[in-house]
C-alpha atoms as a PDB file:
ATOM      1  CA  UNK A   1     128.967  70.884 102.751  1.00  0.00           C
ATOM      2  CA  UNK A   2     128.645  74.222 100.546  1.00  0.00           C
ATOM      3  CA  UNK A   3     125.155  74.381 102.013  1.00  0.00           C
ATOM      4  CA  UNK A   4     126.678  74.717 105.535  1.00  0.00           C
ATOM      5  CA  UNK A   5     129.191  77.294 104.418  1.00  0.00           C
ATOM      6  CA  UNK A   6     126.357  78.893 102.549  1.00  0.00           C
ATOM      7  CA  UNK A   7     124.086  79.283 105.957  1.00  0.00           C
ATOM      8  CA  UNK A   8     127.220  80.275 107.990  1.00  0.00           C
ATOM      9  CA  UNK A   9     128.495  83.052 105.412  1.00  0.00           C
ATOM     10  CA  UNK A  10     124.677  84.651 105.753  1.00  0.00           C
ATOM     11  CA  UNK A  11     124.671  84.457 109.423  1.00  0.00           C
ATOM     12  CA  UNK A  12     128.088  86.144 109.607  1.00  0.00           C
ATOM     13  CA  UNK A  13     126.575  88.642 106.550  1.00  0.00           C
ATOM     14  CA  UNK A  14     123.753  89.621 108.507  1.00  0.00           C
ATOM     15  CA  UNK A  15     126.022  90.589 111.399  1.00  0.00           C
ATOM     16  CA  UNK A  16     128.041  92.471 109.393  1.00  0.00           C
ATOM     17  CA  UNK A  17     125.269  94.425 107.822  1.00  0.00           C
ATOM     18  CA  UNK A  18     125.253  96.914 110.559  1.00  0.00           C
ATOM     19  CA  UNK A  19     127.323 100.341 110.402  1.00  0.00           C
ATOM     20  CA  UNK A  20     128.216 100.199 113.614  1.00  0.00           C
ATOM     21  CA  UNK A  21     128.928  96.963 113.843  1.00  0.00           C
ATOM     22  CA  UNK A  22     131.525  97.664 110.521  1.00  0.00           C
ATOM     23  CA  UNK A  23     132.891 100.477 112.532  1.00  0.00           C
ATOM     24  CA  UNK A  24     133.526  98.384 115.240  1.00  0.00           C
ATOM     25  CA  UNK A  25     135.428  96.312 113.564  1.00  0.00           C
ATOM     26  CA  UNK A  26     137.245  99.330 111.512  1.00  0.00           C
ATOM     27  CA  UNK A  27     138.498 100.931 114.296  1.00  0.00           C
ATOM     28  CA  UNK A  28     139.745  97.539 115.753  1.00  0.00           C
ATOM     29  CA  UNK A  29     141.759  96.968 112.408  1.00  0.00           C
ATOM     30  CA  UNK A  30     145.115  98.496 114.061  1.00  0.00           C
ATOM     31  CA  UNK A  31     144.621  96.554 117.148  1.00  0.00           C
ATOM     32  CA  UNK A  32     143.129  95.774 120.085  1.00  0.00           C
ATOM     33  CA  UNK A  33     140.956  98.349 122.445  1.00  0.00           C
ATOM     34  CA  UNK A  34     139.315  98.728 125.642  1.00  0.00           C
ATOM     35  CA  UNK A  35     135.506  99.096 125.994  1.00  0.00           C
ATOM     36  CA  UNK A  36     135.897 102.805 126.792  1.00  0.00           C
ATOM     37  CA  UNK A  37     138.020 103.094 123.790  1.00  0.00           C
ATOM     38  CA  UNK A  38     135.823 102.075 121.205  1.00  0.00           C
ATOM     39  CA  UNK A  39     133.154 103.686 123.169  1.00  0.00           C
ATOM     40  CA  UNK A  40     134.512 107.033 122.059  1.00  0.00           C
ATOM     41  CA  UNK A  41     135.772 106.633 119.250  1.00  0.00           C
ATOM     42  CA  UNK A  42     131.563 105.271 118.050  1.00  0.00           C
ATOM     43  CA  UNK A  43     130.050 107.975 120.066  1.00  0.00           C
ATOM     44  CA  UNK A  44     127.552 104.372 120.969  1.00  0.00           C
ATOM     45  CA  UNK A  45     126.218 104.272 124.300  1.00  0.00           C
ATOM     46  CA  UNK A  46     127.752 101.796 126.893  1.00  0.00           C
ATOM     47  CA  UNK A  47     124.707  99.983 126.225  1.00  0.00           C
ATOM     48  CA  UNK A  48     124.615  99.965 122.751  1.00  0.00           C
ATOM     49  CA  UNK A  49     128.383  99.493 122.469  1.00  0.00           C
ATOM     50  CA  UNK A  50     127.444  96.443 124.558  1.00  0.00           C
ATOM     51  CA  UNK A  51     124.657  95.128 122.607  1.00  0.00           C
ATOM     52  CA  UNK A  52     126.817  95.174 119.251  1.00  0.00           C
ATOM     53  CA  UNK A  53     129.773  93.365 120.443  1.00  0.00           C
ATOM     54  CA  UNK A  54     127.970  90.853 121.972  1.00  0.00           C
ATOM     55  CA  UNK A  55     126.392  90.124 119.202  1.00  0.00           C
ATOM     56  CA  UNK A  56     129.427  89.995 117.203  1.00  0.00           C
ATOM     57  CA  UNK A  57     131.287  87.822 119.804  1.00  0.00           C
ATOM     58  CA  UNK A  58     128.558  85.772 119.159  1.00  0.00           C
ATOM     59  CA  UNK A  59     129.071  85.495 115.974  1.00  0.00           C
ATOM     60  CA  UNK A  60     133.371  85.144 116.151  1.00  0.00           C
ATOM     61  CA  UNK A  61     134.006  88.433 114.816  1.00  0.00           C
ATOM     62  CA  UNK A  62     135.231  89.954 117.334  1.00  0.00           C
ATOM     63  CA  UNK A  63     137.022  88.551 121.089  1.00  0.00           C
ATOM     64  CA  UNK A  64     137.641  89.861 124.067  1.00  0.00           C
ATOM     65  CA  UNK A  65     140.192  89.524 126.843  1.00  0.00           C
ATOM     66  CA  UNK A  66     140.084  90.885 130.690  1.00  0.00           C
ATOM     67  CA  UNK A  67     142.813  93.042 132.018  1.00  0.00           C
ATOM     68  CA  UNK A  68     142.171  93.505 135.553  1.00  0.00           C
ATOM     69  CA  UNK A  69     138.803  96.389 135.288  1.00  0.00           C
ATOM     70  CA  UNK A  70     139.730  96.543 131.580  1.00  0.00           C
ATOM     71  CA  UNK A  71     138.074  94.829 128.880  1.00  0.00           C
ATOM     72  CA  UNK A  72     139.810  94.707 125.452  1.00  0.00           C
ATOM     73  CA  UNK A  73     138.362  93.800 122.135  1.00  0.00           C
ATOM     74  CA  UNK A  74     140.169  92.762 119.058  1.00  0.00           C
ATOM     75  CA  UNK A  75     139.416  90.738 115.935  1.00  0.00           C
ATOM     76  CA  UNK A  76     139.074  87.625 116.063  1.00  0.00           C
ATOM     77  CA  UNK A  77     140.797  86.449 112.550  1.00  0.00           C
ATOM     78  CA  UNK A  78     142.544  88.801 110.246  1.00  0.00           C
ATOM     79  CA  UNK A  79     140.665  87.584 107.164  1.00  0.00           C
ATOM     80  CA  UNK A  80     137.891  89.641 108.869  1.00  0.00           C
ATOM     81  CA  UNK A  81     139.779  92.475 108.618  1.00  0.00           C
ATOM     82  CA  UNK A  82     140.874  91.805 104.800  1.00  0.00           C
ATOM     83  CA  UNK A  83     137.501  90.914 103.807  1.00  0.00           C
ATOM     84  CA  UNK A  84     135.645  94.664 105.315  1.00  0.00           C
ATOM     85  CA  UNK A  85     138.601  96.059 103.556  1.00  0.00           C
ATOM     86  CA  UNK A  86     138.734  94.718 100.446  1.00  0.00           C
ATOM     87  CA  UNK A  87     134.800  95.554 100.020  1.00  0.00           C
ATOM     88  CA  UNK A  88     135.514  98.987 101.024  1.00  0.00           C
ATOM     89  CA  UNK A  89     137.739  99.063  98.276  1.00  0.00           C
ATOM     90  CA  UNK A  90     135.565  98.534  96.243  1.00  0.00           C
ATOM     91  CA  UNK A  91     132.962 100.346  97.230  1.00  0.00           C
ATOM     92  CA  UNK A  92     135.424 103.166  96.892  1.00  0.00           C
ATOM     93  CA  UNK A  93     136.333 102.264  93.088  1.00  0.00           C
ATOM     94  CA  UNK A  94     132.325 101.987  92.589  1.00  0.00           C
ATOM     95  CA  UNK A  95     132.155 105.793  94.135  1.00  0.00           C
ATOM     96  CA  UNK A  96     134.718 106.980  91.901  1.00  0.00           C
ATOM     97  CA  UNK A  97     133.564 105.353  88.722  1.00  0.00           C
ATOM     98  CA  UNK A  98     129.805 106.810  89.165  1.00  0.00           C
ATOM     99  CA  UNK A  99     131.453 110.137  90.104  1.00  0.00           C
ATOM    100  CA  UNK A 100     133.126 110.116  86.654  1.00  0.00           C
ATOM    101  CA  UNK A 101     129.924 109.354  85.005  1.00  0.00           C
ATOM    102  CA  UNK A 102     128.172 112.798  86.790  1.00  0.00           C
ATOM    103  CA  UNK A 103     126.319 110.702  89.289  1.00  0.00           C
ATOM    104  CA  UNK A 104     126.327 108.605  92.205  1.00  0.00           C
ATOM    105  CA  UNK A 105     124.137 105.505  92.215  1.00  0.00           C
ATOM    106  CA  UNK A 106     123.060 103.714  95.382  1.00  0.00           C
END
């Protein structure tokens, strides 16, 4: 069983180990958006837009839904959301505790 979970939490990793991918799923945080609207708020090409949410539809990060010419993207389960966010946080509190100690670390 854990060795399942353990295969399946890597796979999901590795598409998560993307910046764009992260920002993807960043700006779709507050809600659903169109294709177009995530295309400009990336700056990705249509194509590249297209590559990296198929890949994380794939994957069940992210779904989509149809609205006539429209396609709309959200997040697929909120933990998603609460899991990016929670390691931002503390990558944040890393940042500020290496900035207190005159450096920043990678």
């Amino acid at each position: 069983m854990n060795r399942t979970i353990f295969d399946l939490q890597a796979h999901t990793c590795k598409c998560l180990s993307h910046p764009k991918r992260l920002e993807i799923l960043y700006e779709l945080e507050a809600g659903g958006k169109s294709f177009a609207e995530l295309q400009h708020a990336t700056g990705l090409s249509k194509a590249n837009l297209s590559q990296h949410l198929g890949i994380m539809r794939d994957r069940g990060m992210v779904v989509a839904r149809r609205d006539g010419q429209h396609l709309y993207f959200s997040v697929a389960n909120p933990k998603i959301s609460q899991a990016c966010g929670l390691m931002r946080e503390v990558l944040h509190e890393h940042i500020a505790a290496q900035q207190k100690l005159g450096g920043f670390a990678r």
